[in-house]
PDB file of N, CA and C in Angstrom:
ATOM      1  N   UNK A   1     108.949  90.266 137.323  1.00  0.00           N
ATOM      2  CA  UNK A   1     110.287  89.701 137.385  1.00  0.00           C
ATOM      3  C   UNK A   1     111.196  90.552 136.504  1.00  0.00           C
ATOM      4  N   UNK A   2     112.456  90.876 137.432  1.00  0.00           N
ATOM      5  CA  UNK A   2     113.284  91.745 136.813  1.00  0.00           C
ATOM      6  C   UNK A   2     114.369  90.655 135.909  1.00  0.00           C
ATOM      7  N   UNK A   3     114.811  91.064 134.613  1.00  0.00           N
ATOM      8  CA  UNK A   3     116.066  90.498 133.862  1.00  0.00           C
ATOM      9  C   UNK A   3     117.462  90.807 133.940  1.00  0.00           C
ATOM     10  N   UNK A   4     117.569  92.047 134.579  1.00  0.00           N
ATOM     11  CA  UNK A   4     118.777  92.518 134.473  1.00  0.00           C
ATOM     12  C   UNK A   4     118.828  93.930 133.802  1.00  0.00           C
ATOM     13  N   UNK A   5     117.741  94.223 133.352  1.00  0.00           N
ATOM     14  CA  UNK A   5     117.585  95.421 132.827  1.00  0.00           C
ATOM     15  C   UNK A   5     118.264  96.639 133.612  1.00  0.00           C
ATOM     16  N   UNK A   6     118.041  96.681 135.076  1.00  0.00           N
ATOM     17  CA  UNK A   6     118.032  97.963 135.314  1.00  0.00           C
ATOM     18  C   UNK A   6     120.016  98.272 136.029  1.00  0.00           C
ATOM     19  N   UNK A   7     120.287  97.103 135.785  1.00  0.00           N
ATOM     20  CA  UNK A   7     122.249  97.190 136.300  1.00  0.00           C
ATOM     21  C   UNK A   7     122.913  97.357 134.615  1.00  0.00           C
ATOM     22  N   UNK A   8     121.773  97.000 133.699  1.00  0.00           N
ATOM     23  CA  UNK A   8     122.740  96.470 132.590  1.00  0.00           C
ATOM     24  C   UNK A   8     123.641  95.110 132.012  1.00  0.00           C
ATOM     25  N   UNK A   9     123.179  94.437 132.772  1.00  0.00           N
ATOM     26  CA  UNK A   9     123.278  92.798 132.804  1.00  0.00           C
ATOM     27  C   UNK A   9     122.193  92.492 131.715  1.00  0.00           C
ATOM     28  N   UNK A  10     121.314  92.857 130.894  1.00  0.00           N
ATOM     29  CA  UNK A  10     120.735  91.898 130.319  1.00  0.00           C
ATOM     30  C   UNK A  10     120.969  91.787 128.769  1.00  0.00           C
ATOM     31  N   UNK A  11     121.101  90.681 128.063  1.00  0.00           N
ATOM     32  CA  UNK A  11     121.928  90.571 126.725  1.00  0.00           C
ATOM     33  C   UNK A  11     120.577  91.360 125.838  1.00  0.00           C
ATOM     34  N   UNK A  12     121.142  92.416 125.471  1.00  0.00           N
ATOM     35  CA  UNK A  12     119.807  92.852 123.966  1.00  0.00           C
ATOM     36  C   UNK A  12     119.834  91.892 122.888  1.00  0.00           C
ATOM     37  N   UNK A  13     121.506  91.133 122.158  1.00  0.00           N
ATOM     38  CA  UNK A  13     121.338  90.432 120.982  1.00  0.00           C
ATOM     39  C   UNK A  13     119.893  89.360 120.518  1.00  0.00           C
ATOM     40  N   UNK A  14     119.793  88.683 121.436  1.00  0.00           N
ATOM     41  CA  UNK A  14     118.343  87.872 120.807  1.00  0.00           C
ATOM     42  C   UNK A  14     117.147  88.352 120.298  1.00  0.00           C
ATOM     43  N   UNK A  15     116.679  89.987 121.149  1.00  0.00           N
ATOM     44  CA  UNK A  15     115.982  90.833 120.676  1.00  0.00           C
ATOM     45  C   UNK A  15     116.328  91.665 118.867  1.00  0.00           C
ATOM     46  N   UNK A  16     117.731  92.126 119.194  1.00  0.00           N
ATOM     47  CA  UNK A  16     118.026  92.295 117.928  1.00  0.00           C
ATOM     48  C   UNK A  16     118.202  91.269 117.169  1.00  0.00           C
ATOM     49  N   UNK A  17     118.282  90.471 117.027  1.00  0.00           N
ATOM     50  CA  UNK A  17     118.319  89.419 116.196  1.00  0.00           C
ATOM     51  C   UNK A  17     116.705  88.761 116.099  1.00  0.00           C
ATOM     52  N   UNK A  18     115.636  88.449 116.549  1.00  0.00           N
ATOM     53  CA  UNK A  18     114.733  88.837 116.351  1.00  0.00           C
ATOM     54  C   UNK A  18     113.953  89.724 115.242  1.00  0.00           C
ATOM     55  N   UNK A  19     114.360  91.330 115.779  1.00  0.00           N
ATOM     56  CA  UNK A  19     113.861  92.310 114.960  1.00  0.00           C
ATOM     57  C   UNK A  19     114.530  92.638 113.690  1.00  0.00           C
ATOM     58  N   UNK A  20     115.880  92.146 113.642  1.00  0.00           N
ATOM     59  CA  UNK A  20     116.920  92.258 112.276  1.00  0.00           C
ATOM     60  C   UNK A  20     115.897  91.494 111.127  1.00  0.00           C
ATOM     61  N   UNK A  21     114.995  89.773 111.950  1.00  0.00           N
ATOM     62  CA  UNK A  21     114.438  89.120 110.970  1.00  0.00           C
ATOM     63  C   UNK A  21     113.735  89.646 110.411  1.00  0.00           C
ATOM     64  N   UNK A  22     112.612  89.804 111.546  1.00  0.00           N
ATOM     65  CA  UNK A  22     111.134  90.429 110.822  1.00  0.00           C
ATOM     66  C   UNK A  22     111.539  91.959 109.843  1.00  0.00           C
ATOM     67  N   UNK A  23     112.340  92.468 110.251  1.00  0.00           N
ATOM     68  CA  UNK A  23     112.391  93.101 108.845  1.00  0.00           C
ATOM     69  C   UNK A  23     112.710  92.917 107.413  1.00  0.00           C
ATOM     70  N   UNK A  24     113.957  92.039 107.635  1.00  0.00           N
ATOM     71  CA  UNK A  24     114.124  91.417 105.978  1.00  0.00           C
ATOM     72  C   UNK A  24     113.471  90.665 105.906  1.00  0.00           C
ATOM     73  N   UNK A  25     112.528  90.024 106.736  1.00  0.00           N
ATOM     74  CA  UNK A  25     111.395  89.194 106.077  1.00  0.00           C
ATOM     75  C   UNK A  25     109.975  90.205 105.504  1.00  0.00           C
ATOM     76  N   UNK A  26     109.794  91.439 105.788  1.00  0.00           N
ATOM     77  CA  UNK A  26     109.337  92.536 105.867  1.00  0.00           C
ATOM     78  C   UNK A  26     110.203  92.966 104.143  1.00  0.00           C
ATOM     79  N   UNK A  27     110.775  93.203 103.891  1.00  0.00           N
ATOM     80  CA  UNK A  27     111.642  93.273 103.153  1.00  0.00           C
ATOM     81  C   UNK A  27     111.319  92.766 101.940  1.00  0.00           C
ATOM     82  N   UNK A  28     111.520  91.260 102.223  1.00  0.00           N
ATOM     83  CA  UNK A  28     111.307  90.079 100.873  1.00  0.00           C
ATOM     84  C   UNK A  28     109.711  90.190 100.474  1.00  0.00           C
ATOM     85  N   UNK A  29     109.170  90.502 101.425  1.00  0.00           N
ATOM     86  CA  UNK A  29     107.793  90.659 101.111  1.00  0.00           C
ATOM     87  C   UNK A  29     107.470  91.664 100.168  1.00  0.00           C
ATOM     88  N   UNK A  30     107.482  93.021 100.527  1.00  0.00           N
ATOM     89  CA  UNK A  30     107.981  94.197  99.692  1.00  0.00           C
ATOM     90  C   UNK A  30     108.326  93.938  98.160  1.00  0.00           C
ATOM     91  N   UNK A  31     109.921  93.469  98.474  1.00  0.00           N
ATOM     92  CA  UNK A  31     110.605  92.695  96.716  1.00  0.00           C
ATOM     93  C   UNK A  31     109.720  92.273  96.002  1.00  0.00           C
ATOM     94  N   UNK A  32     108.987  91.309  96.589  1.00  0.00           N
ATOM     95  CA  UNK A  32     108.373  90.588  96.163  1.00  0.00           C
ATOM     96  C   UNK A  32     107.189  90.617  95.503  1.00  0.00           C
ATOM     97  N   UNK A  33     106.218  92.085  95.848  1.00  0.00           N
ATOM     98  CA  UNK A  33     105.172  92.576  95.774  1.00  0.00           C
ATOM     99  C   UNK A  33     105.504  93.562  94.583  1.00  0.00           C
ATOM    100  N   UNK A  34     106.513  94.322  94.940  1.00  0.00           N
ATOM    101  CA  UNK A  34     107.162  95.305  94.291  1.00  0.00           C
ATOM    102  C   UNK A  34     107.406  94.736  92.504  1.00  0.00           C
ATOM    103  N   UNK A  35     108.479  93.998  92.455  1.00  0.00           N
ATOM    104  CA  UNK A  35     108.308  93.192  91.217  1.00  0.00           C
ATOM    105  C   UNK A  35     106.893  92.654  90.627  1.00  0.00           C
ATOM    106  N   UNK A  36     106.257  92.175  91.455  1.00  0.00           N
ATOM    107  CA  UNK A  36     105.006  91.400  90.465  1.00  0.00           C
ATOM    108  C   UNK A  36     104.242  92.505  90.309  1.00  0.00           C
ATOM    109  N   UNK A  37     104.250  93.555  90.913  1.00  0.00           N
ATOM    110  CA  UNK A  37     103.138  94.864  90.196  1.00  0.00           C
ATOM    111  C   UNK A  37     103.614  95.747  89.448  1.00  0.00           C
ATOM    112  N   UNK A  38     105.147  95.673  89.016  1.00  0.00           N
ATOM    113  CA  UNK A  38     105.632  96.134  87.733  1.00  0.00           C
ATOM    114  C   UNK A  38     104.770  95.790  86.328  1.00  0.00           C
ATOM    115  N   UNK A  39     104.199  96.891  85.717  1.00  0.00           N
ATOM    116  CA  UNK A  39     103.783  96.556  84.705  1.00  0.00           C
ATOM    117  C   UNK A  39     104.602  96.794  83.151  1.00  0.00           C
ATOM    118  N   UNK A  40     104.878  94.970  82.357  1.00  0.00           N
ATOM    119  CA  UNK A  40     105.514  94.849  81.684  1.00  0.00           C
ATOM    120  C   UNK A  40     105.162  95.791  79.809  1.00  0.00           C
ATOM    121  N   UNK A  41     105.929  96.043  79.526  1.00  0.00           N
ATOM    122  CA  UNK A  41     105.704  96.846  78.556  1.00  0.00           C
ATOM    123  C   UNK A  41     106.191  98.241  78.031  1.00  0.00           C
ATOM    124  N   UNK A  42     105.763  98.861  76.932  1.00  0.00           N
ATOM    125  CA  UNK A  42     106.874 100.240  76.763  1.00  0.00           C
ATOM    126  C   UNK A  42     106.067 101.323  77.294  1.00  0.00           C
ATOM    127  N   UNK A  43     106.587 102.497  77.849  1.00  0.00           N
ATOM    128  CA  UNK A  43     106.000 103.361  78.436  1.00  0.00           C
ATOM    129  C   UNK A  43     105.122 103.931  77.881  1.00  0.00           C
ATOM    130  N   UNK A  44     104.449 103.759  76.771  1.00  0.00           N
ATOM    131  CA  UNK A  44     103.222 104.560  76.104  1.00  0.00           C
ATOM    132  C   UNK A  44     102.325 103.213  76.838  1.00  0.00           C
ATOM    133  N   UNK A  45     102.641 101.866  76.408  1.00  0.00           N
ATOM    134  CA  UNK A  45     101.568 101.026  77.439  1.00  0.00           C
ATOM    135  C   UNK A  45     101.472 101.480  78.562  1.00  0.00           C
ATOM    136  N   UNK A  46     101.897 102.009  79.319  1.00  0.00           N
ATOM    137  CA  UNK A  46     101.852 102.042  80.882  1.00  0.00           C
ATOM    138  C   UNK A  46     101.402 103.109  80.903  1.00  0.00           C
ATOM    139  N   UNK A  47     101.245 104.068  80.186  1.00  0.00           N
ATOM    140  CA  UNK A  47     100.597 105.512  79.962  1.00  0.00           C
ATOM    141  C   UNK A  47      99.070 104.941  80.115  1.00  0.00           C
ATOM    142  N   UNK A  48      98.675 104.378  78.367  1.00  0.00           N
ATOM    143  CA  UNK A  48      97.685 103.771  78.375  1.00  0.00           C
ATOM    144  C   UNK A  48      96.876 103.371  79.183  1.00  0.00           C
ATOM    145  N   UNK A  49      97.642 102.390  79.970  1.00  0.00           N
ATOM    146  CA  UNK A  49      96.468 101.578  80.572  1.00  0.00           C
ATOM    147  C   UNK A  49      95.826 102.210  82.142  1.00  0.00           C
ATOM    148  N   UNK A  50      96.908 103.132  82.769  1.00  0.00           N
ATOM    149  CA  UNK A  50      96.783 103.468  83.513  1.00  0.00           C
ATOM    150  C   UNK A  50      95.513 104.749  83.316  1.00  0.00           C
ATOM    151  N   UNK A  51      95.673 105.303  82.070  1.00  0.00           N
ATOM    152  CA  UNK A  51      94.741 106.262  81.670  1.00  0.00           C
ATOM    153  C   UNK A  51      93.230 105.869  81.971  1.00  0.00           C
ATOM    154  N   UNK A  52      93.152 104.349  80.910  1.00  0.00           N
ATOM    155  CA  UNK A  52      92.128 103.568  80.922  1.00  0.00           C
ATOM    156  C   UNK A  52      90.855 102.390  82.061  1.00  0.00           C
ATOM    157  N   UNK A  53      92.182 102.168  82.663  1.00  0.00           N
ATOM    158  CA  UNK A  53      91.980 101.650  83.906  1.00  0.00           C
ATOM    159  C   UNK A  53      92.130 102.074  84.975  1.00  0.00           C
ATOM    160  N   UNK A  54      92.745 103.164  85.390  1.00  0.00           N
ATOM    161  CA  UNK A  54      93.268 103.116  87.109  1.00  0.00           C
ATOM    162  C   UNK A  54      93.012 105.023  87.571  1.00  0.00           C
ATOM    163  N   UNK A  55      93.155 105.678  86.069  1.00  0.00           N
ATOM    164  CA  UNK A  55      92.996 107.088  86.546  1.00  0.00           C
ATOM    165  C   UNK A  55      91.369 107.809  86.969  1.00  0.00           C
ATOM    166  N   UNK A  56      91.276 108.632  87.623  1.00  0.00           N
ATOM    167  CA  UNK A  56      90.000 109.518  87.605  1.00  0.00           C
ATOM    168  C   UNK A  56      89.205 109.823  86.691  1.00  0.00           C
ATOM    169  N   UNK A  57      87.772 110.163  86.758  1.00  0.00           N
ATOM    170  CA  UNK A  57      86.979 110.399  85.450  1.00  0.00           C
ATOM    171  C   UNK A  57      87.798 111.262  84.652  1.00  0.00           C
ATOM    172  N   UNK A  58      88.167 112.156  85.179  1.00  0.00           N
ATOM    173  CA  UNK A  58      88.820 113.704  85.399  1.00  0.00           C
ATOM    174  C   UNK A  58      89.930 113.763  85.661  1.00  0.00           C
ATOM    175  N   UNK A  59      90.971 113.895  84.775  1.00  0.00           N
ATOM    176  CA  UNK A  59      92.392 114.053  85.972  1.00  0.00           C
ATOM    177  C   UNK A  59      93.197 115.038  84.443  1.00  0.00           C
ATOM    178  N   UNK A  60      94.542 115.573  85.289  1.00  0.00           N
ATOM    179  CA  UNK A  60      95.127 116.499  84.586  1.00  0.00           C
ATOM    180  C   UNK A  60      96.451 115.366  84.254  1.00  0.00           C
ATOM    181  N   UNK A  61      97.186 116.275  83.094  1.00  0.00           N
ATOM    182  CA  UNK A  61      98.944 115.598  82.704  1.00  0.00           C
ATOM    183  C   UNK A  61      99.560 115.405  83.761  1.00  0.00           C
ATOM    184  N   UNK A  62      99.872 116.527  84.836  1.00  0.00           N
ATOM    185  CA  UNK A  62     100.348 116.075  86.569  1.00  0.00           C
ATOM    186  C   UNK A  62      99.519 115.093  86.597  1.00  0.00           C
ATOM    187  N   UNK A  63      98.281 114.599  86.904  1.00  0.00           N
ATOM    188  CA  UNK A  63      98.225 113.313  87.777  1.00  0.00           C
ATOM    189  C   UNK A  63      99.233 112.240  87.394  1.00  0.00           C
ATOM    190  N   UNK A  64      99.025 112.459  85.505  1.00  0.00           N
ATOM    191  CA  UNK A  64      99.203 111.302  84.864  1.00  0.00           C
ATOM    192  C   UNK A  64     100.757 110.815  85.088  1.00  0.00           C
ATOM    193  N   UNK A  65     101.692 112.116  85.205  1.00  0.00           N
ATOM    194  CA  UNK A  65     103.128 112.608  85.512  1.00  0.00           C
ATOM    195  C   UNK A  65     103.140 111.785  86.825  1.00  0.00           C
ATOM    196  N   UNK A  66     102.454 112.491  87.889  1.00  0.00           N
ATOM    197  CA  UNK A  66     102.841 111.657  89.039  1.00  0.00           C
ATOM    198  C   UNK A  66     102.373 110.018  89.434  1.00  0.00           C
ATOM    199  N   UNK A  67     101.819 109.510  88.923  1.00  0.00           N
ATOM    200  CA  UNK A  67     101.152 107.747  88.484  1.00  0.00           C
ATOM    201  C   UNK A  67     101.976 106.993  88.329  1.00  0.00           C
ATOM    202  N   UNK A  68     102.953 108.028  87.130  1.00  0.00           N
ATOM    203  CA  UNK A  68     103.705 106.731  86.327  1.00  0.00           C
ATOM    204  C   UNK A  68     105.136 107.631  85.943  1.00  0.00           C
ATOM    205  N   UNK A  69     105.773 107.949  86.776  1.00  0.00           N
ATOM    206  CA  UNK A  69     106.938 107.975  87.225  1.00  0.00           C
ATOM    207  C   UNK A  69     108.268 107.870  86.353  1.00  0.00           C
ATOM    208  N   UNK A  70     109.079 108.894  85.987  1.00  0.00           N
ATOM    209  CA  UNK A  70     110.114 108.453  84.716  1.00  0.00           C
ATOM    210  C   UNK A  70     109.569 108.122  83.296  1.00  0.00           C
ATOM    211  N   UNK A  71     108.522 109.268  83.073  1.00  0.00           N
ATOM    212  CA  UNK A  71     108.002 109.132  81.469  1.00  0.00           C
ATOM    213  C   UNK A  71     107.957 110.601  81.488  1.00  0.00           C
ATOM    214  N   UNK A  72     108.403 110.856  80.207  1.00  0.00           N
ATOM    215  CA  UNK A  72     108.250 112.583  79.799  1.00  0.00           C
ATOM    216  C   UNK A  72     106.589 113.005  79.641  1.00  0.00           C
ATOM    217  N   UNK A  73     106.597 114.031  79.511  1.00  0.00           N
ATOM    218  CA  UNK A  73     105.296 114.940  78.978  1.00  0.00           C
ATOM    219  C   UNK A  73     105.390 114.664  77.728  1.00  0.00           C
ATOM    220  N   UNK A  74     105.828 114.776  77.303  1.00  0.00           N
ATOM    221  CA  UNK A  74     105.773 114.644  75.104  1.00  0.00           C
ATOM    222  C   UNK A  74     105.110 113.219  75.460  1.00  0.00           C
ATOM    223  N   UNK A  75     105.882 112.296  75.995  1.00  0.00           N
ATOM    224  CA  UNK A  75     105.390 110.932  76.024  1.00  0.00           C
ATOM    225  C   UNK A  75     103.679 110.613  76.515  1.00  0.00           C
ATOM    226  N   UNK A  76     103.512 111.313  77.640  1.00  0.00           N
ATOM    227  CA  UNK A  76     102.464 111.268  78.096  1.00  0.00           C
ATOM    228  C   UNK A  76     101.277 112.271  77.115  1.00  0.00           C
ATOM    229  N   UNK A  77     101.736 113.554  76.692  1.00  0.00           N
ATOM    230  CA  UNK A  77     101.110 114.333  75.508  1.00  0.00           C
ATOM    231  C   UNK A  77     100.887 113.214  73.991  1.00  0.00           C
ATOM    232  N   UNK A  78     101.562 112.516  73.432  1.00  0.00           N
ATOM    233  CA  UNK A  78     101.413 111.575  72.753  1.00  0.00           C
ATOM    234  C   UNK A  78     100.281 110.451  73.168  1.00  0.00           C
ATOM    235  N   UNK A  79     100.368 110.233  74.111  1.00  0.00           N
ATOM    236  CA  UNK A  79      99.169 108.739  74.375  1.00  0.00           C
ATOM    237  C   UNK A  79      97.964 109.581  74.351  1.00  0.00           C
ATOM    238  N   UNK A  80      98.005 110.928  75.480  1.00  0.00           N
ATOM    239  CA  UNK A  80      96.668 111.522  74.904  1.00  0.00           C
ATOM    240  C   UNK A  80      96.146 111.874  73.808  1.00  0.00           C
ATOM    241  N   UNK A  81      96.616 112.019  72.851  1.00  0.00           N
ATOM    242  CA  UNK A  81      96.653 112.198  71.548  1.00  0.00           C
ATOM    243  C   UNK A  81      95.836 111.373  70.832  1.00  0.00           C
ATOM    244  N   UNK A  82      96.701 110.153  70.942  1.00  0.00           N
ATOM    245  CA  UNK A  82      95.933 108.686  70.049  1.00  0.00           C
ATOM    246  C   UNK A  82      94.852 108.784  70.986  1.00  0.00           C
ATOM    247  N   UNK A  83      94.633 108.709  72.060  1.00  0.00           N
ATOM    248  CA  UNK A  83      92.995 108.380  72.699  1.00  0.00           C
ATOM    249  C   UNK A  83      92.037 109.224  72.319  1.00  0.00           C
ATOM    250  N   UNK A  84      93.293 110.541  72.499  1.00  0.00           N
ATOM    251  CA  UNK A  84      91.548 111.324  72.013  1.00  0.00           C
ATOM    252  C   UNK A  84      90.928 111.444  70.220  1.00  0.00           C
ATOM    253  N   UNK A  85      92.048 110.597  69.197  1.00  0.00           N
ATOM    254  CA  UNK A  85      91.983 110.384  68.168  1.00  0.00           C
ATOM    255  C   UNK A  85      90.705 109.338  68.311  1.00  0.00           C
ATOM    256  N   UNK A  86      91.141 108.165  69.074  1.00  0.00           N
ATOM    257  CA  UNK A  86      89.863 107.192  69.281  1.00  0.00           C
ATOM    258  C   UNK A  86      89.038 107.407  69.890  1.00  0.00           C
ATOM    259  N   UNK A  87      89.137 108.053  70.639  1.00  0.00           N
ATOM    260  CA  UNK A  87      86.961 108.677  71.073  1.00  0.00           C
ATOM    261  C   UNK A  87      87.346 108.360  72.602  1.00  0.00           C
ATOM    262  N   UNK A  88      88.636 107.907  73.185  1.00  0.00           N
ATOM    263  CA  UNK A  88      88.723 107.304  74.549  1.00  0.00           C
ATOM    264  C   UNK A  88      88.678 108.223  75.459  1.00  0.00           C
ATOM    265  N   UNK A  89      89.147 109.447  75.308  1.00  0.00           N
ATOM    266  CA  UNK A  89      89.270 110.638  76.128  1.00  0.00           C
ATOM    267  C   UNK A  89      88.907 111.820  75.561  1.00  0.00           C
ATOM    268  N   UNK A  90      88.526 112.897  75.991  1.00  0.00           N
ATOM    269  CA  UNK A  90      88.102 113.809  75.637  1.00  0.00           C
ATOM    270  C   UNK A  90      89.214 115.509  76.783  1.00  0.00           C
ATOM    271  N   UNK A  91      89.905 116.563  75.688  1.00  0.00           N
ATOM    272  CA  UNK A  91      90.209 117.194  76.568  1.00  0.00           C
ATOM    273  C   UNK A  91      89.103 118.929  76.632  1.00  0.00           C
ATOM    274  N   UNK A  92      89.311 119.188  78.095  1.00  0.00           N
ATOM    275  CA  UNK A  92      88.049 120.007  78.566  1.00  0.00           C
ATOM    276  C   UNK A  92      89.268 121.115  78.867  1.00  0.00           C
ATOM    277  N   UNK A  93      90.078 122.437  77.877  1.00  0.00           N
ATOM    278  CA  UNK A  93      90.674 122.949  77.796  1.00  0.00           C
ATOM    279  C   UNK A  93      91.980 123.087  77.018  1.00  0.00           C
ATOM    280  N   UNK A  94      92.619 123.985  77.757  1.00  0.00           N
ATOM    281  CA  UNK A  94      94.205 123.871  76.911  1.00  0.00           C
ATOM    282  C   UNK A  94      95.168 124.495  77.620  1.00  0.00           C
ATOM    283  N   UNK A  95      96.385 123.550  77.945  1.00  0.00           N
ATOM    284  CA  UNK A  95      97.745 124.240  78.269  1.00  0.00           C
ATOM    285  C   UNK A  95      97.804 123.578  80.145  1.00  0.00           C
ATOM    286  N   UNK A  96      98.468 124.070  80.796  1.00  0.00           N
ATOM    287  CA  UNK A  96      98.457 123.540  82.234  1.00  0.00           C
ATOM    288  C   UNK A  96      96.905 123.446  82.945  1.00  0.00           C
ATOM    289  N   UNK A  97      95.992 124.081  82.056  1.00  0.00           N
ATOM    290  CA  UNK A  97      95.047 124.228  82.958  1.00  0.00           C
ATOM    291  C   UNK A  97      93.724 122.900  82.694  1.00  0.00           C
ATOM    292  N   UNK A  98      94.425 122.424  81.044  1.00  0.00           N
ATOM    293  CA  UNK A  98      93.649 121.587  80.590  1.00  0.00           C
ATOM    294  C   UNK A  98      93.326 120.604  81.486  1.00  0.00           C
ATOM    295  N   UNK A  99      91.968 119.456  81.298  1.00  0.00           N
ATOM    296  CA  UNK A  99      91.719 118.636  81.791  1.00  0.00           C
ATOM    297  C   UNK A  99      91.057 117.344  81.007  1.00  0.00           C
ATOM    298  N   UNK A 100      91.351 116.267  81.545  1.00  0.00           N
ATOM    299  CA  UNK A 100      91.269 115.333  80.120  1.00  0.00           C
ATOM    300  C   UNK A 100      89.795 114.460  81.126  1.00  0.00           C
ATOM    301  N   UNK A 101      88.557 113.994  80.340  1.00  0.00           N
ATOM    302  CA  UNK A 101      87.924 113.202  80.969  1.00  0.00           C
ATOM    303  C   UNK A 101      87.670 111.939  79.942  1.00  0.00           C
ATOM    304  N   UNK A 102      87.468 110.421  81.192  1.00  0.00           N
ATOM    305  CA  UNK A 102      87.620 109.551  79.855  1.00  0.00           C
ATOM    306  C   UNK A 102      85.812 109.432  79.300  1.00  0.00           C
ATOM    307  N   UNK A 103      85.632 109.165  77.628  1.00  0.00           N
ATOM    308  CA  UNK A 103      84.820 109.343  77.189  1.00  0.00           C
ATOM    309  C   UNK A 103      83.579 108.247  77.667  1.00  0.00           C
ATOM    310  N   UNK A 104      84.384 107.128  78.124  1.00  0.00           N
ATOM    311  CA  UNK A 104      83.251 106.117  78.588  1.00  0.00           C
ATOM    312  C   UNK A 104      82.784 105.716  79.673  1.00  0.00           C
ATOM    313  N   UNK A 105      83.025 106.673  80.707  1.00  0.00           N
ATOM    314  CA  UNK A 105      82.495 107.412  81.842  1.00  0.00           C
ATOM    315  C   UNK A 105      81.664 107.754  82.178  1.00  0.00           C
ATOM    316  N   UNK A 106      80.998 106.889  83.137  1.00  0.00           N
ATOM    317  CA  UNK A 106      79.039 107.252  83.336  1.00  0.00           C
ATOM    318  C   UNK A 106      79.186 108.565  84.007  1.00  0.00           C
ATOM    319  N   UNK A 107      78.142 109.710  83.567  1.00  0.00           N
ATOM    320  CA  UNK A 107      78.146 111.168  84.117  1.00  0.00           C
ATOM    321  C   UNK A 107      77.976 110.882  85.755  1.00  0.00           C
ATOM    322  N   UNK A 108      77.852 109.941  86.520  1.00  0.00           N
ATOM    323  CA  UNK A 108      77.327 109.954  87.423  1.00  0.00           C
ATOM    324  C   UNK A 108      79.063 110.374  88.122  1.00  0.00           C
ATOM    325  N   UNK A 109      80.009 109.781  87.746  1.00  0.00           N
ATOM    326  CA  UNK A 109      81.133 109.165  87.992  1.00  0.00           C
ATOM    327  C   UNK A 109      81.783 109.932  88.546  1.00  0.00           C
TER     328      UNK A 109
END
């Protein structure tokens, strides 16, 4: 059964109006997700934890740079610092080429 499609008789608005929803409902969902996985705190926390919890056995200052978004290198050079003061990380070089692994990391890992 034809609608009108093929003279141009058939109304698109209900369709767009339709698809206008599911996106800002698409949308609010997003917001919504987006906010609650903001993690609260000052950017050496968010350095931190991400170091501790969420990064590779193995990963370089770029990973850490690209993770966590709008934090300097000094900043991110600083958290490595205190960790590797506490035994948390260990670095395997020096300069761009360095590589940081965390210390409590089964070798298997």
């Amino acid at each position: 059964m034809v609608y009108g499609w093929q003279d141009g008789a058939a109304d698109p608005w209900p369709w767009l109006g339709y698809f206008a929803s599911v996106i800002a409902g698409a949308y609010t969902v997003f917001a919504n997700r987006a906010a609650a996985a903001k993690t609260p705190g000052t950017k050496q926390h968010r350095i931190r934890e991400h170091i501790l919890r969420h990064a590779p056995v193995r990963f370089r200052l770029a990973d850490i740079r690209a993770a966590v978004p709008g934090v300097s290198d000094q900043t991110i050079r600083l958290v490595l610092e205190q960790l590797r003061k506490e035994g948390k990380v260990r670095s395997d070089g020096t300069g761009r080429a360095a590589t940081w692994t965390r210390a409590n990391a089964a070798p298997s890992e």
